[in-house]
C-alpha atoms as a PDB file:
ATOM      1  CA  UNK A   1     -10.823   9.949 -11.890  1.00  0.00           C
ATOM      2  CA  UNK A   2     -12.677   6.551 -12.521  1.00  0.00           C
ATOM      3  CA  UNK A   3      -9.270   4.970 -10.923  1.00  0.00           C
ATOM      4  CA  UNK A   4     -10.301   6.499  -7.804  1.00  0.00           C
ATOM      5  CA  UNK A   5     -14.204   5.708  -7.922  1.00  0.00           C
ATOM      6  CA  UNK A   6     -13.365   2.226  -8.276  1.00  0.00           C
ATOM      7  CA  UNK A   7     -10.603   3.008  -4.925  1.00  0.00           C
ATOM      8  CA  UNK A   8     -13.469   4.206  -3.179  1.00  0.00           C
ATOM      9  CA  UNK A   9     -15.978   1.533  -3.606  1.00  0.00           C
ATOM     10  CA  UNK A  10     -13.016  -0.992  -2.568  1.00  0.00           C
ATOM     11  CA  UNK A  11     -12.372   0.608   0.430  1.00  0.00           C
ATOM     12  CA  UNK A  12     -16.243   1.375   1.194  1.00  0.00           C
ATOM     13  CA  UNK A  13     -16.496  -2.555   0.526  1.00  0.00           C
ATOM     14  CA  UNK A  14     -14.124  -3.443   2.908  1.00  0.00           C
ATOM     15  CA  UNK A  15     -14.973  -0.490   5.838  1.00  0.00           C
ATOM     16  CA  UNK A  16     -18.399  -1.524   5.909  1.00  0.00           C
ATOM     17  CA  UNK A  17     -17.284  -5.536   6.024  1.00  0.00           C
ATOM     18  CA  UNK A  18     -15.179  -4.787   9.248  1.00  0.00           C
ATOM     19  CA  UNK A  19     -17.463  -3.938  12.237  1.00  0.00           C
ATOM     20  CA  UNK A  20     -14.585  -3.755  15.146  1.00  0.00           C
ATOM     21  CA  UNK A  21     -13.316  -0.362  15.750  1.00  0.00           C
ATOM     22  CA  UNK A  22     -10.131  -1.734  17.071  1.00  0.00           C
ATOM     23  CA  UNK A  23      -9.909  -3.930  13.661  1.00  0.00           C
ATOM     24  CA  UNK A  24     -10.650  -0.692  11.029  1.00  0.00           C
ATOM     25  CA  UNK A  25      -7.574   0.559  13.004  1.00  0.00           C
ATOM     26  CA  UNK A  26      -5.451  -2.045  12.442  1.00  0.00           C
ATOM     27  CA  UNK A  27      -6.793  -2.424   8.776  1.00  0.00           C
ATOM     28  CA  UNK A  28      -5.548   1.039   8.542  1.00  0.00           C
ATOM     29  CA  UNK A  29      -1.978   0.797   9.778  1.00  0.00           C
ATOM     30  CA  UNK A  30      -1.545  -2.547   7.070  1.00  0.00           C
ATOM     31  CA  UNK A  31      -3.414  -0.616   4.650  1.00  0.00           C
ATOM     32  CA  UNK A  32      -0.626   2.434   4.844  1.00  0.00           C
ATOM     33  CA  UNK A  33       2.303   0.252   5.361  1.00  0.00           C
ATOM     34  CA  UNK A  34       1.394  -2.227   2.112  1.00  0.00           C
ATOM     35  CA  UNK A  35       1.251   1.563   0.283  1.00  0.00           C
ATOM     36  CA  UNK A  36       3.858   2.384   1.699  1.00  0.00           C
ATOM     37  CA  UNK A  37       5.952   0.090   0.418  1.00  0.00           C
ATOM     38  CA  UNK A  38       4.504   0.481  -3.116  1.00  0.00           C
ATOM     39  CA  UNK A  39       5.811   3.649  -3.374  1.00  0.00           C
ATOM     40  CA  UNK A  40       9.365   2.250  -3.361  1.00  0.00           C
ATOM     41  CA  UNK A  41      10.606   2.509  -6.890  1.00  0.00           C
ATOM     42  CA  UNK A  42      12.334  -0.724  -6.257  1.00  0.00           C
ATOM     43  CA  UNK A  43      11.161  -3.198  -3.849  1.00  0.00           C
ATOM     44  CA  UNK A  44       7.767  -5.669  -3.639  1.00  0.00           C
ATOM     45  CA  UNK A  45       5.785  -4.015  -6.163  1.00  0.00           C
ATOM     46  CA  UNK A  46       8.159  -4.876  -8.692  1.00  0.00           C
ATOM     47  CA  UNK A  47       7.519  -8.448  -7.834  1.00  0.00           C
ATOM     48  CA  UNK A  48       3.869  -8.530  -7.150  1.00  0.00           C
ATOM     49  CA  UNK A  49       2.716  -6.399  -9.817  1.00  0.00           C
ATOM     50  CA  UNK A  50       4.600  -7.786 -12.419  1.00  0.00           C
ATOM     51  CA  UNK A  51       2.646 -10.171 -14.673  1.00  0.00           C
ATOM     52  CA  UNK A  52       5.441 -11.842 -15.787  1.00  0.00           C
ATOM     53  CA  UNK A  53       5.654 -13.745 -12.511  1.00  0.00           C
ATOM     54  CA  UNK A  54       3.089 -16.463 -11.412  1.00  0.00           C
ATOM     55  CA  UNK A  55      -0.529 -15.427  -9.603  1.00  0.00           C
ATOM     56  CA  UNK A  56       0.944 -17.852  -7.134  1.00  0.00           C
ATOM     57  CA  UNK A  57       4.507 -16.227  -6.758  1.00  0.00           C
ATOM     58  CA  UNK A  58       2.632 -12.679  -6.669  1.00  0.00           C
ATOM     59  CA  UNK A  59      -0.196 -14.149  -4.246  1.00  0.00           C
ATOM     60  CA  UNK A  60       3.360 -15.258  -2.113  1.00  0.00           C
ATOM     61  CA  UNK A  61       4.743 -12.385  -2.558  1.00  0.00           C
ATOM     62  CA  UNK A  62       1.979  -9.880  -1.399  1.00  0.00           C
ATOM     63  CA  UNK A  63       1.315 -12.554   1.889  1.00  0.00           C
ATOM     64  CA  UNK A  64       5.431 -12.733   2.439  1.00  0.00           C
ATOM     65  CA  UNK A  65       5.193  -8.744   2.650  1.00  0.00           C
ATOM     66  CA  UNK A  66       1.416  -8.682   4.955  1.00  0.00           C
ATOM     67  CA  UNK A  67       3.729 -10.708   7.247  1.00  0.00           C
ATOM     68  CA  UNK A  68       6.656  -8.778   7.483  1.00  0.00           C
ATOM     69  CA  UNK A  69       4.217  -5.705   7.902  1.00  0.00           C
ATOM     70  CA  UNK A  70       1.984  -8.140  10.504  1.00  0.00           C
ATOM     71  CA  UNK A  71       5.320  -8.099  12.843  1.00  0.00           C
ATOM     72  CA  UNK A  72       4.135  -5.526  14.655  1.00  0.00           C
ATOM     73  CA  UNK A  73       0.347  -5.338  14.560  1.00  0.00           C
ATOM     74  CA  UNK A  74      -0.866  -8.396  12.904  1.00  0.00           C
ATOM     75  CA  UNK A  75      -3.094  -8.108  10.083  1.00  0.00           C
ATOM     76  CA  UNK A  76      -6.567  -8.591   9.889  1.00  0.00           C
ATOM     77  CA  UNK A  77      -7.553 -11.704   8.108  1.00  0.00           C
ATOM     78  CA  UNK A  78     -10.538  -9.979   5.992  1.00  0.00           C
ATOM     79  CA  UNK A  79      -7.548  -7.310   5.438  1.00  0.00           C
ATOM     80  CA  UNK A  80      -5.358  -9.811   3.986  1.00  0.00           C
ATOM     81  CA  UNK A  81      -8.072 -11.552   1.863  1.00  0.00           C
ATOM     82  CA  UNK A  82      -8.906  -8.184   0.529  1.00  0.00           C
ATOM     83  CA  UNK A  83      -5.403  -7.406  -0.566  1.00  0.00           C
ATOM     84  CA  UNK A  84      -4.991 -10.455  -2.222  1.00  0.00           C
ATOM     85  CA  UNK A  85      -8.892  -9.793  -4.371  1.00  0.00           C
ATOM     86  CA  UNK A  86      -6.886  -6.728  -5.569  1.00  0.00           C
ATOM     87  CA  UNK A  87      -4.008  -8.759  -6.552  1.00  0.00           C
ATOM     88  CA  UNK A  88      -6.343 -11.201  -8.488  1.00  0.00           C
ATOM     89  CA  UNK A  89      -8.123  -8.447  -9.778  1.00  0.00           C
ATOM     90  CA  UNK A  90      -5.810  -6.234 -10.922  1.00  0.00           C
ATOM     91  CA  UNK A  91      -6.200  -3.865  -8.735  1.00  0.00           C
ATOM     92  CA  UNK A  92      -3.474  -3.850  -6.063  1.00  0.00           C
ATOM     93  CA  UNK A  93      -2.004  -0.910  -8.540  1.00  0.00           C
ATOM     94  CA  UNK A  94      -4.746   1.678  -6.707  1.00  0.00           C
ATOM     95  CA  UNK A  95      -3.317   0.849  -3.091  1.00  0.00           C
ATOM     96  CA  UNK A  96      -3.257   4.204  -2.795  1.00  0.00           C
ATOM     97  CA  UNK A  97      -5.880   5.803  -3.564  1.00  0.00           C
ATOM     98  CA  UNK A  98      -7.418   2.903  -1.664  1.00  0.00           C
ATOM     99  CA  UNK A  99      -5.701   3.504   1.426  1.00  0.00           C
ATOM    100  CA  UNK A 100      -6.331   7.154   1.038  1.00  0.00           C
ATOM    101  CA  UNK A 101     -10.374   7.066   0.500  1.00  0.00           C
ATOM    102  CA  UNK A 102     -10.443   4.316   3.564  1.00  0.00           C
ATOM    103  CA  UNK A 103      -8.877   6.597   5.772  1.00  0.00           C
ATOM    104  CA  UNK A 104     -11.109   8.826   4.582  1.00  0.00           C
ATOM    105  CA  UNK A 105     -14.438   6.805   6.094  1.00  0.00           C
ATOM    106  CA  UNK A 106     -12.846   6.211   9.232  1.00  0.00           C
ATOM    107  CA  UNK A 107     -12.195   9.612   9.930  1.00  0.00           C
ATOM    108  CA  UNK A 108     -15.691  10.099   8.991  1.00  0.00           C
ATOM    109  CA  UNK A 109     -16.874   7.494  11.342  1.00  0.00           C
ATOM    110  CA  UNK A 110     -14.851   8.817  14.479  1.00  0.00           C
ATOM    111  CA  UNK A 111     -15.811  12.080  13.606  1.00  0.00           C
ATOM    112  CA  UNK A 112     -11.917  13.634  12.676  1.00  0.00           C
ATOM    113  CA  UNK A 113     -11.120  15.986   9.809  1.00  0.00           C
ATOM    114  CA  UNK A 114      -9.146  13.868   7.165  1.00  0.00           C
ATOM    115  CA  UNK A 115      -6.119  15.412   5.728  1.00  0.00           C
ATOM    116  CA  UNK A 116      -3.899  14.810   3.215  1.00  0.00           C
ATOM    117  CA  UNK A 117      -0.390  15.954   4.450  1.00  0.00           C
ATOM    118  CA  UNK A 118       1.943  16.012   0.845  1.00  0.00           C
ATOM    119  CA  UNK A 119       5.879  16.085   1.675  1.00  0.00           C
ATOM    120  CA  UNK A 120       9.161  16.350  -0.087  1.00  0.00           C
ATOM    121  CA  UNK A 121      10.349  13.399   1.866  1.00  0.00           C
ATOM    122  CA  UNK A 122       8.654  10.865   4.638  1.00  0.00           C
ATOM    123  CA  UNK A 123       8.530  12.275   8.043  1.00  0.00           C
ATOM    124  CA  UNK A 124       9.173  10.146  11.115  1.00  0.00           C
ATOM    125  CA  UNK A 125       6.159   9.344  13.338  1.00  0.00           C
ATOM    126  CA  UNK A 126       7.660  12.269  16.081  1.00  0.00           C
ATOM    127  CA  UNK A 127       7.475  15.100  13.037  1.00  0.00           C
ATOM    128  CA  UNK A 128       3.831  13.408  12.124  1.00  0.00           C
ATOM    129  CA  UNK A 129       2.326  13.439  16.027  1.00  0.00           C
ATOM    130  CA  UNK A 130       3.861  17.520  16.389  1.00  0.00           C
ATOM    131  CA  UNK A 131       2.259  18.080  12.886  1.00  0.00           C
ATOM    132  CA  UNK A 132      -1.287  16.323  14.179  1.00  0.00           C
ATOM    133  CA  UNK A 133      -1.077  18.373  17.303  1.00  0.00           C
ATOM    134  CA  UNK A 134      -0.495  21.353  16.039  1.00  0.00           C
ATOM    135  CA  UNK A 135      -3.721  20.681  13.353  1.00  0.00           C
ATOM    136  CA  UNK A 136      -5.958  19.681  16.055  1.00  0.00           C
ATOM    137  CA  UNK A 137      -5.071  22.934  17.864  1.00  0.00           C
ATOM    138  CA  UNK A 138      -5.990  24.732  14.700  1.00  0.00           C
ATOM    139  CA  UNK A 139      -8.860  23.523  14.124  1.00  0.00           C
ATOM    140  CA  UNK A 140     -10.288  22.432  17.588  1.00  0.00           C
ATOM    141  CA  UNK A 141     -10.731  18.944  16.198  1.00  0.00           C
ATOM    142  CA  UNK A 142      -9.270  15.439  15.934  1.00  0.00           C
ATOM    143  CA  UNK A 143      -7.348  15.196  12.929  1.00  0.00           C
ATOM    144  CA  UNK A 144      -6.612  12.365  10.682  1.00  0.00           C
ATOM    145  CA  UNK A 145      -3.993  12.549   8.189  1.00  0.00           C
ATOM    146  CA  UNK A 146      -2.805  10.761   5.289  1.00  0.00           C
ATOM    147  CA  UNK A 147       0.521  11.041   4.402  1.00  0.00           C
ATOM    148  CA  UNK A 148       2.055  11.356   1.101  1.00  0.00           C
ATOM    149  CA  UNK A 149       5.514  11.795  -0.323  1.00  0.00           C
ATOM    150  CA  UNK A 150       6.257  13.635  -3.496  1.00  0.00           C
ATOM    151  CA  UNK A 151       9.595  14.709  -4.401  1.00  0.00           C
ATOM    152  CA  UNK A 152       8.762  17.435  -6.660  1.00  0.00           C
ATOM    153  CA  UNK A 153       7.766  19.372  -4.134  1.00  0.00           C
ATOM    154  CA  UNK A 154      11.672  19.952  -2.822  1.00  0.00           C
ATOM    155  CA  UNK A 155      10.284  20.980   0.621  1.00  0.00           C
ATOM    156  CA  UNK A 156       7.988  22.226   3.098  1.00  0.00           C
ATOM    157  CA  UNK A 157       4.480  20.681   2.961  1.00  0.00           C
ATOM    158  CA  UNK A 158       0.854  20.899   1.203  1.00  0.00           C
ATOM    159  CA  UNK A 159      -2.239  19.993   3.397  1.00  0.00           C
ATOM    160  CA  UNK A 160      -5.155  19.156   1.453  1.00  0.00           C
ATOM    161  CA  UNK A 161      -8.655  19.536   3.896  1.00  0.00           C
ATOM    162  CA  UNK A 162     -11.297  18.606   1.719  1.00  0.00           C
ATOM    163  CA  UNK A 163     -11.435  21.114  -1.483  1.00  0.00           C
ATOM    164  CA  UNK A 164      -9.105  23.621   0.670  1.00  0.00           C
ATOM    165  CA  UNK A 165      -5.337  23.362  -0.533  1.00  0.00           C
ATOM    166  CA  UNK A 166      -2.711  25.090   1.735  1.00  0.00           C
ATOM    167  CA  UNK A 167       0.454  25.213   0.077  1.00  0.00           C
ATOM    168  CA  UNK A 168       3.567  25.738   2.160  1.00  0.00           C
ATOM    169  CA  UNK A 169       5.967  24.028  -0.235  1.00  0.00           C
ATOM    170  CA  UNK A 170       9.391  25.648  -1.358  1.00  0.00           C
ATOM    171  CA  UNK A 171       7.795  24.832  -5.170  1.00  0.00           C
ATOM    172  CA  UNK A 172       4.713  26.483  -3.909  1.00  0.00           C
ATOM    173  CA  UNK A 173       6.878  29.757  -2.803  1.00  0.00           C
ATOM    174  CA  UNK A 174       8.780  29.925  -5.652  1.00  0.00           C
ATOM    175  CA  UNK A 175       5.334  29.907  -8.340  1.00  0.00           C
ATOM    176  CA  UNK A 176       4.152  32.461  -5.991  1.00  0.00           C
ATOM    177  CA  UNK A 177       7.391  34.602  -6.147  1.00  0.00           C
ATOM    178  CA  UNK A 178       8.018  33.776  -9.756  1.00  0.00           C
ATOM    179  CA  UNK A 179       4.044  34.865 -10.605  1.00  0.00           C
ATOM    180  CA  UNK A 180       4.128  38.239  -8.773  1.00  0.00           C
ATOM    181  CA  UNK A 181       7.765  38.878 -10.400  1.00  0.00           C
ATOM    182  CA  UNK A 182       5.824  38.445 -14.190  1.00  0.00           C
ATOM    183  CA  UNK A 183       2.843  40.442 -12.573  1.00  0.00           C
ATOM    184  CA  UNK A 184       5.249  43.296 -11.567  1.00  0.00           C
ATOM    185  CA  UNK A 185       7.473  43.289 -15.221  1.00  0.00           C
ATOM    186  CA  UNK A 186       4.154  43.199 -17.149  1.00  0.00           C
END
């Protein structure tokens, strides 16, 4: 819980230091893709979260990756200063939850619904645009969504909308099947 109070003051710090809608965007898209890549068992986090390495190898690390991530749509420079504060202070390990309450504001600020879309496995941006569609149809409003992958949930999907949990995982299915099957026997 405090990990993600101190989450959400970073990424109030740095919405409210960016006044460009264009550049909150953009801030987004590196945020997500520098989580992203965290979430690789194996990969840069293993390099620039490891204290065993350098600040300055980290520091080269974390920029070598903003780069590679930049190829596309570059990076913001106050984007890429504030990555590497969390570096120095130890806080790069709460990209997530980072990423996740700075979506957050600027759904707030362009007036969307945030949602937090949990999956078995990533989907592909043409499964995450027929997914967005198909939410904004629902609920007559643009959506924003945060994705999230979490293998225990074997498949199928959990959307989170505020305190409202909708549960359409196979691991969802089966509680609910193995719960009326104990209510039933008892």
């Amino acid at each position: 819980m405090q990990a993600e109070a101190v989450a959400g003051r970073y990424a109030r710090a740095l919405f409210e230091s960016i006044a460009d809608p264009a550049e909150r965007e953009r801030t987004l898209r590196t945020l997500t893709a520098v989580a992203a890549a965290f979430q690789a068992p194996t990969g840069p986090k293993t390099l620039i979260l490891n204290p065993f390495y350098s600040m300055q190898q980290r520091e080269a690390a974390l920029l070598k990756l903003i780069d590679l991530i930049g190829a596309e749509t570059p990076c913001p420079p106050v984007t890429k200063r504030f990555l590497q504060l969390l570096l120095k202070k130890s806080r790069l390990n709460t990209i997530q939850a980072v990423t996740a309450a700075y979506s957050r504001l600027l759904d707030e600020a362009g007036g969307r619904i945030s949602i937090t879309v949990s999956t078995a496995r990533p989907l592909d941006q043409t499964a995450q645009q027929a997914l967005r569609t198909r939410l904004e149809q629902w609920l007559q409003r643009p959506v924003g969504m945060i994705m999230q992958v979490d293998p225990a949930l074997l498949g199928g999907a959990r959307l989170q909308v505020g305190s409202r949990m909708i549960d359409g995982t196979i691991r969802g299915r089966l509680d609910r099947v193995r719960r009326q099957a104990i209510g039933a026997s008892a």
